[in-house]
C-alpha atoms as a PDB file:
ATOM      1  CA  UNK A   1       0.000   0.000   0.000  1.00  0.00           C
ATOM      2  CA  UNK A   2       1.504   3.515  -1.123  1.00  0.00           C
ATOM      3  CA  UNK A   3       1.566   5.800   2.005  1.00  0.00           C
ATOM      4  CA  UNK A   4       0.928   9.530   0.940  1.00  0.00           C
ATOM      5  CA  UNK A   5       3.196  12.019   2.177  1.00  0.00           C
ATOM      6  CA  UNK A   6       2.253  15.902   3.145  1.00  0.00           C
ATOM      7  CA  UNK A   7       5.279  16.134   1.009  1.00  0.00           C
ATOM      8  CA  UNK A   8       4.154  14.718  -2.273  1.00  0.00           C
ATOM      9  CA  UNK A   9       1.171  17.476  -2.170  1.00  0.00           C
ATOM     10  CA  UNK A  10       1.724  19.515  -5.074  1.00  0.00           C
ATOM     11  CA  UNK A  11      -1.630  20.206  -5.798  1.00  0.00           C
ATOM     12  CA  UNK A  12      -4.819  20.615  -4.355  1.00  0.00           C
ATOM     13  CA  UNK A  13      -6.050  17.663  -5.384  1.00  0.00           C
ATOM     14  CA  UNK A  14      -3.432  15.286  -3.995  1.00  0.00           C
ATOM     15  CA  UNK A  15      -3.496  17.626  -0.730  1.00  0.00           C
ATOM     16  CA  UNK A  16      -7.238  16.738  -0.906  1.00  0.00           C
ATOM     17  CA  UNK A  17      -6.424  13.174  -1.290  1.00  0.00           C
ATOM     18  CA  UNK A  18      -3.951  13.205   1.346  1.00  0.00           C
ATOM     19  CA  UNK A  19      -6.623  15.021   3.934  1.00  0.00           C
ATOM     20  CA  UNK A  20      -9.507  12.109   2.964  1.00  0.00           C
ATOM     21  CA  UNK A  21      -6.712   9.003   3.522  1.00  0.00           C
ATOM     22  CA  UNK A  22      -5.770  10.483   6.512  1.00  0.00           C
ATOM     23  CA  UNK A  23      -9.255  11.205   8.058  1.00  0.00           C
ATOM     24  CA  UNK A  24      -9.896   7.024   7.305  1.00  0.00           C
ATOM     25  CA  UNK A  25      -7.066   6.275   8.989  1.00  0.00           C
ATOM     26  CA  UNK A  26      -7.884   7.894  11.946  1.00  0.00           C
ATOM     27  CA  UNK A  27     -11.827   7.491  12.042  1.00  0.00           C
ATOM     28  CA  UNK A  28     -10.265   3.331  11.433  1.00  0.00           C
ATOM     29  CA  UNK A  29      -7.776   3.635  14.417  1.00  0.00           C
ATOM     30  CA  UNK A  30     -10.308   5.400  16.632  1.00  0.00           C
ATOM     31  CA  UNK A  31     -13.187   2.121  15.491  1.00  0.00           C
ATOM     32  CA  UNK A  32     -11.008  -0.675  16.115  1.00  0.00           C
ATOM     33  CA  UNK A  33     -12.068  -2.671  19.325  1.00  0.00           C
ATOM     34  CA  UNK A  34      -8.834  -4.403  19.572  1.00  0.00           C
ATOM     35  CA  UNK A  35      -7.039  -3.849  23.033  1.00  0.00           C
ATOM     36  CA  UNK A  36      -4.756  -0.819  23.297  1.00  0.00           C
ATOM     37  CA  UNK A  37      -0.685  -2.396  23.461  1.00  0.00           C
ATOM     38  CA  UNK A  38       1.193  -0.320  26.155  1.00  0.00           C
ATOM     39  CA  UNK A  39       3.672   2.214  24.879  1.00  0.00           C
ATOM     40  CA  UNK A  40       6.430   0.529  26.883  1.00  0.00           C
ATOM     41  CA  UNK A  41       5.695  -3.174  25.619  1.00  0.00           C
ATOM     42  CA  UNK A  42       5.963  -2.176  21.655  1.00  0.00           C
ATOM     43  CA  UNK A  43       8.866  -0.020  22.450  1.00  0.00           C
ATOM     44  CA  UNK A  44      10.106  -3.185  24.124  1.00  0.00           C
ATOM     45  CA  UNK A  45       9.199  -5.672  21.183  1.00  0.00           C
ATOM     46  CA  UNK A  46      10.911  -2.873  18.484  1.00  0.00           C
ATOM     47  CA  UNK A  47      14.134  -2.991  20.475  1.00  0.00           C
ATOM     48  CA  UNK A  48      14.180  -6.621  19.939  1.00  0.00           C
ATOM     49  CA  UNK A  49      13.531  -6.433  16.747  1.00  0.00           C
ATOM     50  CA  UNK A  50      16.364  -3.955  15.927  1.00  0.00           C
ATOM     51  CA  UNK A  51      18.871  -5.390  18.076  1.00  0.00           C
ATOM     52  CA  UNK A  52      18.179  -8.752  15.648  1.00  0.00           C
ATOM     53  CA  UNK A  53      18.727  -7.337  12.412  1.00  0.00           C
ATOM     54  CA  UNK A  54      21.455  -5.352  13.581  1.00  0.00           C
ATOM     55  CA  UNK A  55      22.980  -8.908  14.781  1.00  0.00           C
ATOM     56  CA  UNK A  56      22.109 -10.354  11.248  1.00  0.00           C
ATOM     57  CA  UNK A  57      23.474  -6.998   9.781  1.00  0.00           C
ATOM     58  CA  UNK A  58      26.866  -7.363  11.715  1.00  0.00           C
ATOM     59  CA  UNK A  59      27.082 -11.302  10.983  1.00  0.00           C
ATOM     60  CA  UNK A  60      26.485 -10.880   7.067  1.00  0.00           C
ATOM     61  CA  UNK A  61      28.934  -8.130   6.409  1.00  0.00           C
ATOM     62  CA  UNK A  62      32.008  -9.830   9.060  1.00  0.00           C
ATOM     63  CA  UNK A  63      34.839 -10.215   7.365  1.00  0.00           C
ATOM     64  CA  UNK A  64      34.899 -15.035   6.752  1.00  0.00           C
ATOM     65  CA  UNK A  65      37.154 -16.064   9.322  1.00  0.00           C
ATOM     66  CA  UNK A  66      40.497 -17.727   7.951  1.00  0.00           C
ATOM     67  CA  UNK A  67      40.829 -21.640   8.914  1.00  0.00           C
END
């Protein structure tokens, strides 16, 4: 799904467009009945997450080890 950007408004129609997929995502955010996740428990699941690829990052690009 393409994301619009404030950014990529440089007309008044894609401003307008913007303004109306915005307002659904909201009025969709503020509908769902889904339990709220605490602040501290994603930030806690995205530091995992991170700290992962930056392992996979740091293993992929080490230099192969001489035998």
């Amino acid at each position: 799904m393409l994301i619009p950007t404030p950014s990529t408004c440089n007309t008044e129609e894609s401003a307008v467009d913007y303004d109306r997929w915005f307002r659904a995502q909201v009025e969709a955010s503020l509908a769902d009945t889904r339990p709220s996740i605490p602040h501290d428990q994603v930030m806690a699941e995205m530091d995992d997450i991170i700290a992962r690829a930056e392992r996979r990052a740091s293993i992929s690009t080490a230099p192969a080890s001489k035998v």
